[in-house]
Protein backbone atom coordinates (compact mmCIF):
# COMPACT_ATOMS: atom_id res chain seq x y z
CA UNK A 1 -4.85 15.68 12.12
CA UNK A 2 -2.37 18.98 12.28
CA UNK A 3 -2.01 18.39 15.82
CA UNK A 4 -1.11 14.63 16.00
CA UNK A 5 2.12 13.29 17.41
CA UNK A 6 3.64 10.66 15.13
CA UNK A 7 5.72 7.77 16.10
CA UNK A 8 8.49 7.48 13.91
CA UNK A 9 11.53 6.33 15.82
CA UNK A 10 14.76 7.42 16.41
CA UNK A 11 15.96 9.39 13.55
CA UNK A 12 19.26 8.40 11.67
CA UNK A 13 22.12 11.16 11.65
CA UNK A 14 24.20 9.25 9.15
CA UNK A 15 24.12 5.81 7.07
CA UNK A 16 26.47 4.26 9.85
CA UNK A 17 24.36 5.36 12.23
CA UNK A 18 20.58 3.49 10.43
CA UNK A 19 19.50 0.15 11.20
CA UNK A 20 20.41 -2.56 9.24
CA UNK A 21 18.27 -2.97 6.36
CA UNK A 22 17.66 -7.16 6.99
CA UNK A 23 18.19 -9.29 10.14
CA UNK A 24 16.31 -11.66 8.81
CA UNK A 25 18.18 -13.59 5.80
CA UNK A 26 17.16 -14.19 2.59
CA UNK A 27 15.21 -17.62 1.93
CA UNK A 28 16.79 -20.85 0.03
CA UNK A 29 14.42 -20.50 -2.75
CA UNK A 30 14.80 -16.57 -3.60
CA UNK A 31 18.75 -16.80 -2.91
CA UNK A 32 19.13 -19.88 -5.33
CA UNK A 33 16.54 -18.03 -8.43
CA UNK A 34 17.04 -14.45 -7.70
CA UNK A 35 19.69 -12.20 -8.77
CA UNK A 36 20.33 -8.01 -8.33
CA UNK A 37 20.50 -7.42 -12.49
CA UNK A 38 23.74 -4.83 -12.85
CA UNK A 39 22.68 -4.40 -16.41
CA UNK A 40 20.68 -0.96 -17.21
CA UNK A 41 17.36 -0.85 -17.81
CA UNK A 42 16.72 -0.17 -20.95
CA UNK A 43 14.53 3.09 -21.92
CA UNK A 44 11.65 2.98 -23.64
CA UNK A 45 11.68 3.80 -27.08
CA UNK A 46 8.93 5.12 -29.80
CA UNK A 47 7.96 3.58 -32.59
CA UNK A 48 5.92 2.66 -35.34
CA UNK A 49 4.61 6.49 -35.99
CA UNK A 50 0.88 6.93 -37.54
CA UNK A 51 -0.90 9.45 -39.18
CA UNK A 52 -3.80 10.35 -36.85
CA UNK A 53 -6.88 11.86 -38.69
CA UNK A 54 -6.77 15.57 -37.60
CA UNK A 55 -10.41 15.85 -37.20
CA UNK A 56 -10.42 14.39 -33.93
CA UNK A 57 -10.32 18.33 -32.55
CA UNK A 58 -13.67 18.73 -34.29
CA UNK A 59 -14.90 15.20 -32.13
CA UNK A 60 -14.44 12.98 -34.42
CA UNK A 61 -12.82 9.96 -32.53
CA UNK A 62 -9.08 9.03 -33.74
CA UNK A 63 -8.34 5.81 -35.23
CA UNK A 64 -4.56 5.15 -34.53
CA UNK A 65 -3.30 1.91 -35.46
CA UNK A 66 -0.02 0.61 -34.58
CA UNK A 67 2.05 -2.59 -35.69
CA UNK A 68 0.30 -4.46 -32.55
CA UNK A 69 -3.05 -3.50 -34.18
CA UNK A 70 -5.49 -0.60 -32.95
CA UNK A 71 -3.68 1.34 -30.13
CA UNK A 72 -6.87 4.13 -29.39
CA UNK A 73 -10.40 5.05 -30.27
CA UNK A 74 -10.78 8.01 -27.67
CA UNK A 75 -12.35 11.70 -28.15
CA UNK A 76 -9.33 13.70 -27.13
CA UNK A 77 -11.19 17.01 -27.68
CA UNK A 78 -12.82 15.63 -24.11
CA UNK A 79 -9.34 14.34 -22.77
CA UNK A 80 -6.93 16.83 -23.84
CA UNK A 81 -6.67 19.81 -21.33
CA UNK A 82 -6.41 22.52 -23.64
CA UNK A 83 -8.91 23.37 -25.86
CA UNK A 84 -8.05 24.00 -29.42
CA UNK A 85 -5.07 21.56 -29.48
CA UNK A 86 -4.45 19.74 -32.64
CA UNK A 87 -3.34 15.95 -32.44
CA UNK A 88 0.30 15.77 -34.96
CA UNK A 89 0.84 12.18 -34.62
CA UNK A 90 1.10 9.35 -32.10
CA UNK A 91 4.10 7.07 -31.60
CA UNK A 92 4.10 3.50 -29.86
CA UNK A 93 5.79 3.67 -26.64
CA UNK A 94 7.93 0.93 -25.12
CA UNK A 95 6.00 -1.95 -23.94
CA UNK A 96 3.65 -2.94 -21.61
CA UNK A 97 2.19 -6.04 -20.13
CA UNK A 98 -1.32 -5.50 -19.43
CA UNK A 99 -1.62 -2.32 -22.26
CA UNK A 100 -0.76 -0.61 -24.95
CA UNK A 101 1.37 2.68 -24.33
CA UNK A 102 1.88 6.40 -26.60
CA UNK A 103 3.29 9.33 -26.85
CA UNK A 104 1.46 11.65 -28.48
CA UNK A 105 2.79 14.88 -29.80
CA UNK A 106 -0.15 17.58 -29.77
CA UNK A 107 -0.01 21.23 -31.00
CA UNK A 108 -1.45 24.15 -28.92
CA UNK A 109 -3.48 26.58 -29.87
CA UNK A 110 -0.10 28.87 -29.57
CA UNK A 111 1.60 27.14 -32.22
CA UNK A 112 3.97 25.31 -29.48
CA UNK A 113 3.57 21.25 -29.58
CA UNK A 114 3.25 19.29 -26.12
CA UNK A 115 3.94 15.36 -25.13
CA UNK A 116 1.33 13.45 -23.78
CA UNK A 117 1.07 9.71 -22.25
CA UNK A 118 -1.59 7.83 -23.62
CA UNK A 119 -2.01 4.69 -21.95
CA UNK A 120 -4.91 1.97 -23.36
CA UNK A 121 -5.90 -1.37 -21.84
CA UNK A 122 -7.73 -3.19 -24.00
CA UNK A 123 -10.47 -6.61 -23.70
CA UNK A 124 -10.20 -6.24 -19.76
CA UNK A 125 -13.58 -5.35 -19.12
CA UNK A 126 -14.27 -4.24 -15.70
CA UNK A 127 -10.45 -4.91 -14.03
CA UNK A 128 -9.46 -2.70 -17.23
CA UNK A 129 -11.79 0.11 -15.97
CA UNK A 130 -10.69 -0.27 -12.02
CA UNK A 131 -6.79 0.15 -13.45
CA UNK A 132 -6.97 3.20 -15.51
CA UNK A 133 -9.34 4.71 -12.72
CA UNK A 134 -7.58 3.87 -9.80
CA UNK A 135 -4.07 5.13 -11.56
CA UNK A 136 -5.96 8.16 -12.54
CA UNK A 137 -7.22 9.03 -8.67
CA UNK A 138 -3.76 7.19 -7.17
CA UNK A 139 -1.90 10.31 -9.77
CA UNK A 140 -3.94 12.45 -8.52
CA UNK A 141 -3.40 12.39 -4.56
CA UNK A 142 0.11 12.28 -4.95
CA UNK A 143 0.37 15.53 -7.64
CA UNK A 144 -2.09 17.17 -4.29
CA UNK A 145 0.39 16.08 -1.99
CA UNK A 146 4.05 16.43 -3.76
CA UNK A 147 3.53 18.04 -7.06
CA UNK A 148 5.98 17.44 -9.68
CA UNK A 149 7.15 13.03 -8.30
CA UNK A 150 4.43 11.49 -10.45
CA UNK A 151 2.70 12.52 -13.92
CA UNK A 152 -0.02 15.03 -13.90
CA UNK A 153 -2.66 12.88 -14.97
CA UNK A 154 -5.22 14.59 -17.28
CA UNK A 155 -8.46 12.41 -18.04
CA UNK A 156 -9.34 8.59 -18.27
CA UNK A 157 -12.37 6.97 -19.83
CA UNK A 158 -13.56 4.26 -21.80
CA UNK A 159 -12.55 3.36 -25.27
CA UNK A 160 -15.42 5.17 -27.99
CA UNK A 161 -17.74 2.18 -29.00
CA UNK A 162 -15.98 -0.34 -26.85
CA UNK A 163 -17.51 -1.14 -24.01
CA UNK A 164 -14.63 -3.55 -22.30
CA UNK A 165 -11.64 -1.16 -22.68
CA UNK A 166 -10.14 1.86 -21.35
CA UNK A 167 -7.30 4.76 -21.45
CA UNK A 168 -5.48 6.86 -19.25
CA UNK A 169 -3.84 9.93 -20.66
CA UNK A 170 -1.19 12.37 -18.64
CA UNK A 171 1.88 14.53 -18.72
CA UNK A 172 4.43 13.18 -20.88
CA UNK A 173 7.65 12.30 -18.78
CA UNK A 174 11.33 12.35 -20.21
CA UNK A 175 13.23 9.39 -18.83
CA UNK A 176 16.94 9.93 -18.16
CA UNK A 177 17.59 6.63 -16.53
CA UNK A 178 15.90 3.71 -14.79
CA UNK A 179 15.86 3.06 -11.89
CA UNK A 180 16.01 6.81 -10.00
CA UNK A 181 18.94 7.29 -7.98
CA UNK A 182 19.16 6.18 -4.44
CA UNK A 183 19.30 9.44 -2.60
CA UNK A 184 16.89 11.50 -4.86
CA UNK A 185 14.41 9.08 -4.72
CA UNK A 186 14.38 8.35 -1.03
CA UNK A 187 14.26 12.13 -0.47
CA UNK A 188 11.10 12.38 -2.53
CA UNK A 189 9.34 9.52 -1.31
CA UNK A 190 9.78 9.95 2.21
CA UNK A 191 8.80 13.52 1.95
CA UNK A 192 5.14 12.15 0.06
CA UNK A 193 5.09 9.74 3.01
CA UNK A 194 5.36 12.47 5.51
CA UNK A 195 3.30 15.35 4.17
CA UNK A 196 0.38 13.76 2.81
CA UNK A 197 -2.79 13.82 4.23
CA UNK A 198 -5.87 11.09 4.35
CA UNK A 199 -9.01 12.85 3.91
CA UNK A 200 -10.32 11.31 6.14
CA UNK A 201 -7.30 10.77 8.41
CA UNK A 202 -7.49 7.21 8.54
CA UNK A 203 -6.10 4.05 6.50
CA UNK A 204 -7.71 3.22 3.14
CA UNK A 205 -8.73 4.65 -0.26
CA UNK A 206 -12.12 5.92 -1.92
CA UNK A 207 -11.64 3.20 -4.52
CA UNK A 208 -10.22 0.28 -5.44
CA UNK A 209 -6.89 0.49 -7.22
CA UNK A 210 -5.13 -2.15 -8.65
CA UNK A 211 -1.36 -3.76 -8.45
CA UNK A 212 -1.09 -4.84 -12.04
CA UNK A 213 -4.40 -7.03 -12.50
CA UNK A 214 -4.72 -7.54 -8.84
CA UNK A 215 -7.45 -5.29 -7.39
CA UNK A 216 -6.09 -4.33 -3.85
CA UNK A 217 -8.71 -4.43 -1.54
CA UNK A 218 -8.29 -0.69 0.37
CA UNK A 219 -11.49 0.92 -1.06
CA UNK A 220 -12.86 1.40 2.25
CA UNK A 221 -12.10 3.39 5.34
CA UNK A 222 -10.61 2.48 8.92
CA UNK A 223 -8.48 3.62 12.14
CA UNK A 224 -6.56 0.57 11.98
CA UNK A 225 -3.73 0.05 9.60
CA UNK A 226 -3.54 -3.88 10.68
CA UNK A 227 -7.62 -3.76 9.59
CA UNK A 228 -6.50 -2.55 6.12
CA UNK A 229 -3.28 -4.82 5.26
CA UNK A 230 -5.37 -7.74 6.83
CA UNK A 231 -8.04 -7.06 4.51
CA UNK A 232 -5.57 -6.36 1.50
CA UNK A 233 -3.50 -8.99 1.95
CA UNK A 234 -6.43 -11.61 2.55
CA UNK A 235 -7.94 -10.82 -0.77
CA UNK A 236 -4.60 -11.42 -2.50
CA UNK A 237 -4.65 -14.73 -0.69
CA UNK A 238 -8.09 -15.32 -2.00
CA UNK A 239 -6.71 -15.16 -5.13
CA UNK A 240 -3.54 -16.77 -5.02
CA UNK A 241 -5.08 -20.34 -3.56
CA UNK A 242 -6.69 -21.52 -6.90
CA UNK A 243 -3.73 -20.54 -8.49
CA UNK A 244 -0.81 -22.68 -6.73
CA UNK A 245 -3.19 -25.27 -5.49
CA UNK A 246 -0.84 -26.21 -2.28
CA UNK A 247 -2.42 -27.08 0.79
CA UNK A 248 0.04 -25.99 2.78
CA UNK A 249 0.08 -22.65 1.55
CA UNK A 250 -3.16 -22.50 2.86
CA UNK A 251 -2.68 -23.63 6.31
CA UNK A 252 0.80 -20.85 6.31
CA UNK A 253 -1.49 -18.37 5.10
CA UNK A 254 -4.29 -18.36 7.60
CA UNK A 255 -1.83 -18.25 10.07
CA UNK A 256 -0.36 -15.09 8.54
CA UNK A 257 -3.56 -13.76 8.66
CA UNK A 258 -5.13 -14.56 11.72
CA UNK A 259 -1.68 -14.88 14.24
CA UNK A 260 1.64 -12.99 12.07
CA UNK A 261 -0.76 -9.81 11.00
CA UNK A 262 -2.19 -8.91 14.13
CA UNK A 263 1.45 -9.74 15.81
CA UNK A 264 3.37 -7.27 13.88
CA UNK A 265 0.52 -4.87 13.17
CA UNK A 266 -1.39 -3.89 16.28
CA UNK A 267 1.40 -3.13 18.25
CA UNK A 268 2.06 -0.11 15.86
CA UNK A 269 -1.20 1.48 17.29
CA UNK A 270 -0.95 0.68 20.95
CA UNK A 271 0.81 2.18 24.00
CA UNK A 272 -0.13 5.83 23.09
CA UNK A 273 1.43 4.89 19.29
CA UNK A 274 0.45 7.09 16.78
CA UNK A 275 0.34 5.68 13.13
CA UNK A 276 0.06 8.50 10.73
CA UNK A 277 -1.62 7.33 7.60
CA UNK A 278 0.21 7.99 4.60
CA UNK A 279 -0.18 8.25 0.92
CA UNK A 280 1.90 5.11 -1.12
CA UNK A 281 3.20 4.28 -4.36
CA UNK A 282 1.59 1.09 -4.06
CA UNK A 283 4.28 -0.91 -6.21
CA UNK A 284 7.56 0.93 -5.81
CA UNK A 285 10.04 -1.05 -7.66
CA UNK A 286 12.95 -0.49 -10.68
CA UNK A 287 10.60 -0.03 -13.59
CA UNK A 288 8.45 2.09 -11.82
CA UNK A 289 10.69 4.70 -10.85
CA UNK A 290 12.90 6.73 -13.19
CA UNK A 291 15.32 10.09 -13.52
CA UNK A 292 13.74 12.72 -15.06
CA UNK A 293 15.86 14.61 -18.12
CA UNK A 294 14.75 18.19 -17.65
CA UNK A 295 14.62 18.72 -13.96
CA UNK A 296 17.31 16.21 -12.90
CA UNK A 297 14.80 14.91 -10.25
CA UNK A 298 13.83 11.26 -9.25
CA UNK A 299 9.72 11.15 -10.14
CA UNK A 300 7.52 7.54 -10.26
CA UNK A 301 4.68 6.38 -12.22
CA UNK A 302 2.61 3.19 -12.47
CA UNK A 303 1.12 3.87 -9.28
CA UNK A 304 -1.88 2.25 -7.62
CA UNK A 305 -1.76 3.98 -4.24
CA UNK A 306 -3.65 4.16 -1.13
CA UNK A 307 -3.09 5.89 2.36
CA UNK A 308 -1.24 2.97 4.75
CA UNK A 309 1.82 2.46 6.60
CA UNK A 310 4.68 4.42 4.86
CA UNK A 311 7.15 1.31 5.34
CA UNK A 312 4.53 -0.79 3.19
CA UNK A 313 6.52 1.04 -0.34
CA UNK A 314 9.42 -0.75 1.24
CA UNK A 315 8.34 -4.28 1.14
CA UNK A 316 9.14 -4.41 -2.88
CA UNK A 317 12.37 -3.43 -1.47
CA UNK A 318 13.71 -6.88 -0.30
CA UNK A 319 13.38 -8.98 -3.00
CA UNK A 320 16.78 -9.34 -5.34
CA UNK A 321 15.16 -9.52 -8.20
CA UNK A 322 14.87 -5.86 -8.34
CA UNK A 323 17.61 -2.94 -8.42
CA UNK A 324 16.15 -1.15 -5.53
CA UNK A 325 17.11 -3.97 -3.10
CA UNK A 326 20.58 -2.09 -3.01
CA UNK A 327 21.23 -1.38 0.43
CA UNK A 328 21.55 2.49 -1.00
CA UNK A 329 17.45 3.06 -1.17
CA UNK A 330 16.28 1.84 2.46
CA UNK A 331 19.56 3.58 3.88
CA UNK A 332 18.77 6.64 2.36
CA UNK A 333 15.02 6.56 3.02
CA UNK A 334 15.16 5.52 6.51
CA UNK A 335 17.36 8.56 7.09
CA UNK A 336 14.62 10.86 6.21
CA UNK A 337 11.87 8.89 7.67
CA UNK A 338 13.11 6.26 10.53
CA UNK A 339 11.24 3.08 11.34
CA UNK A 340 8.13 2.71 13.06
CA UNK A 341 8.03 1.42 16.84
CA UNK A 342 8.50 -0.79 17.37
CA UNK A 343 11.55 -0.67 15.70
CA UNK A 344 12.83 -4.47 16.69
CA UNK A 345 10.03 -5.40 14.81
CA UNK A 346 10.73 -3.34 11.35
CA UNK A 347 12.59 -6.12 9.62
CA UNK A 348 9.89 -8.59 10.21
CA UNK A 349 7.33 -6.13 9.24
CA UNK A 350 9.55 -5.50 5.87
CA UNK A 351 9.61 -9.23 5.30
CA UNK A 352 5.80 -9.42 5.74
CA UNK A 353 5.30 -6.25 3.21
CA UNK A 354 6.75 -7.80 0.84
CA UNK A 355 4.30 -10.94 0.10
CA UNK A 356 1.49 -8.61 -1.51
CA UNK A 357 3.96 -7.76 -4.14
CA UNK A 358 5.19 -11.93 -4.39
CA UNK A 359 1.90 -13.17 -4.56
CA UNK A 360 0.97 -10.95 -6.95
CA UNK A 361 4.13 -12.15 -9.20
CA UNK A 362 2.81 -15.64 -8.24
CA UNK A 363 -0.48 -15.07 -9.68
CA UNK A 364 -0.10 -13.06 -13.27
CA UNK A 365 3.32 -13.33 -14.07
CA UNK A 366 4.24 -15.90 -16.63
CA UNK A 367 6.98 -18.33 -15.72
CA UNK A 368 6.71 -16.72 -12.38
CA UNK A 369 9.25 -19.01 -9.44
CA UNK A 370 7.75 -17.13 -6.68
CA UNK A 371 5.16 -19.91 -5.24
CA UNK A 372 7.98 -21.45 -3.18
CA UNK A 373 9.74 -18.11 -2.38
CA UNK A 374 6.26 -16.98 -0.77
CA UNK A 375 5.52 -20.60 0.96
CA UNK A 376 9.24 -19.93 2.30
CA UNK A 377 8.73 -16.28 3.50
CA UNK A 378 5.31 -17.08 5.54
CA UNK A 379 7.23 -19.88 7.56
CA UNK A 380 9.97 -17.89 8.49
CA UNK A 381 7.07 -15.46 9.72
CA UNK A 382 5.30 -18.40 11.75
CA UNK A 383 8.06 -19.78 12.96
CA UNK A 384 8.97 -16.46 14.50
CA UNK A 385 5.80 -15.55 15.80
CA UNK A 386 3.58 -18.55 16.10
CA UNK A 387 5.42 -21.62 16.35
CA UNK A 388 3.37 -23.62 18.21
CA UNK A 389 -0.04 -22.77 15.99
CA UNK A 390 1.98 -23.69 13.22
CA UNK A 391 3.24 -27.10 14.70
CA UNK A 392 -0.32 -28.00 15.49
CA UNK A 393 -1.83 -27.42 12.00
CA UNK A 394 0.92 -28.80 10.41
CA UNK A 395 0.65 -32.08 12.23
CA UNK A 396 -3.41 -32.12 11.73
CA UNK A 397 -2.91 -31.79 8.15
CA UNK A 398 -0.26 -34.66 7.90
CA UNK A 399 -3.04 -36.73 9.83
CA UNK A 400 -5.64 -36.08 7.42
């Protein structure tokens, strides 16, 4: 793989000189519902402190119960990475939708105390086992491949005598301020994007990983990048049908599929086009990205990561709901790593990026308004690039 030639465009000098992040404006429905928040995130905070019985050094499994009820039940003489700490006390941490989330303060076997992150999803059987596992292995490839932008992650495992729920534990992270700054984090994420490496050199990931409770589909190996996202995106749309129970969604996303993929996809592969496979957040957005306090550095966490088309970290880009849409991030980032070619076709390809990370809303997100926004964002995609196929079905289905 050392000795492949990568497409990546023309490279940027200066922010004048970058593309323009959109060509392609904005739909009715996500103009009309969404709006860039200018208020700061707000940090998470720790609370409701225990005391944790101290024989869990000697194996005995802790019992740490918070105000939400019981927050762990995990041998951290297995999960901690230096033998002979001694667990002080645990703290809730902030919130979180599918979990329950720590910081625990440990001491070592120096007399010096360590932070850890401790993060426990409970009751979600076997999609609670796939996210702590794939965030585990997703934390892993990117501390091989840029040490110090995501958490060291430490062990993961199942809950001690419950069979249907699971933890995650890693380096404890000191957040400055949400989201990470424009230029920093670019800089970092580009430079993942670049220097990581499949193991295999091709698209994919040894497991599943999951965007929130939405397994991603990428556990398997391929050459083509348009393979992978087809497959990814396909099982999202799997999903997604039952859900918002609109036949028309269906007919706009077969032809996403089958016409809009292979359109915008293929052509990143062919005439002597080299796509270099490369490691991704997997759900780069505000809340998943931070400043850290001690080093002054942009680092991100919540990651469910696989090895595919750097732009694909983008797609969560567009949408206004979040902070990162500021014109700021894809400036900055396409100045270290420029557009694919066929570059007349990045903003399209952005726009078609970004419906993993919609649908996904769609599906798990209470109160969610993104069914239209995605019906909305696949017809500007058919319209584009099959207008006829979409004419046709659309008349057959008014027929029927």
């Amino acid at each position: 793989m050392g000795d492949q030639q990568y497409s990546l465009g023309k490279p940027a000098e200066t922010l004048e000189d970058s593309i323009h992040v959109s060509n392609i404006r904005v739909g009715d429905t996500q103009s009309r519902l969404e709006r860039t928040p200018s208020d700061p995130i707000l940090l998470p905070i720790t609370q409701g402190g225990v005391e944790v019985d101290r024989n869990v050094i000697k194996g005995v499994p802790i019992h740490d119960y918070t105000p939400h009820g019981k927050l762990a039940d995990i041998r951290l003489d297995v999960a901690l990475p230096i033998p002979g700490s001694t667990l002080l006390h645990s703290q809730q941490l902030g919130e979180s939708l599918w979990g329950e989330t720590a910081k625990l303060t440990v001491k070592l076997p120096d007399g010096t105390s360590k932070d850890y992150f401790l993060k426990v999803v409970p009751k979600l059987g076997s999609i609670g086992k796939q996210m702590c596992h794939g965030e585990f292995e997703s934390l892993t490839a990117i501390d091989n491949a840029s040490p110090g932008f995501a958490p060291k992650p430490y062990a993961w495992g199942q809950i001690a005598g419950e069979e249907d729920s699971y933890f995650l534990l890693a380096e404890f992270r000191h957040i400055a301020c949400q989201p990470a700054e424009p230029t920093k984090l670019a800089r970092r994420l580009a430079e993942m994007h670049m220097h990581s490496l499949s193991p295999t050199g091709k698209f994919g990931f040894h497991i599943f990983t999951c965007h929130a409770k939405v397994i991603q589909a990428v556990d398997v190996w391929d050459d083509s990048w348009c393979l992978i996202f087809g497959r990814h995106l396909g099982h999202i749309i799997d999903l997604a049908s039952p859900v918002l129970e609109w036949p028309e969604f269906d007919i706009m996303s077969r032809l996403v599929l089958n016409k809009v993929v292979p359109r915008l996809l293929l052509p990143l592969q062919s005439d002597g086009r080299v796509l270099k496979p490369s490691l991704v957040h997997g759900d780069c957005w505000d809340g998943n990205t931070a400043m850290d306090m001690k080093s002054g550095e942009a680092f991100i966490f919540d990651v469910y990561s696989f090895y595919g088309h750097n732009e694909y970290d983008t797609g969560n880009w567009r949408a206004p709901r979040h902070r990162l849409s500021n014109r700021a991030y894809m400036e900055n980032y396409k100045l270290h790593f420029p557009p694919s070619e066929p570059v007349e076709d990045w903003d399209a390809r952005n726009l078609l990026y970004s419906l993993p990370f919609n649908l996904g809303n769609a599906i798990f997100v209470p109160g969610s308004s993104q069914r239209q926004l995605v019906y909305e964002d696949m017809t500007t995609l058919c319209e584009l690039f099959c207008p006829d196929a979409l004419r046709q079905r659309m008349e057959l289905s008014r027929e029927v």
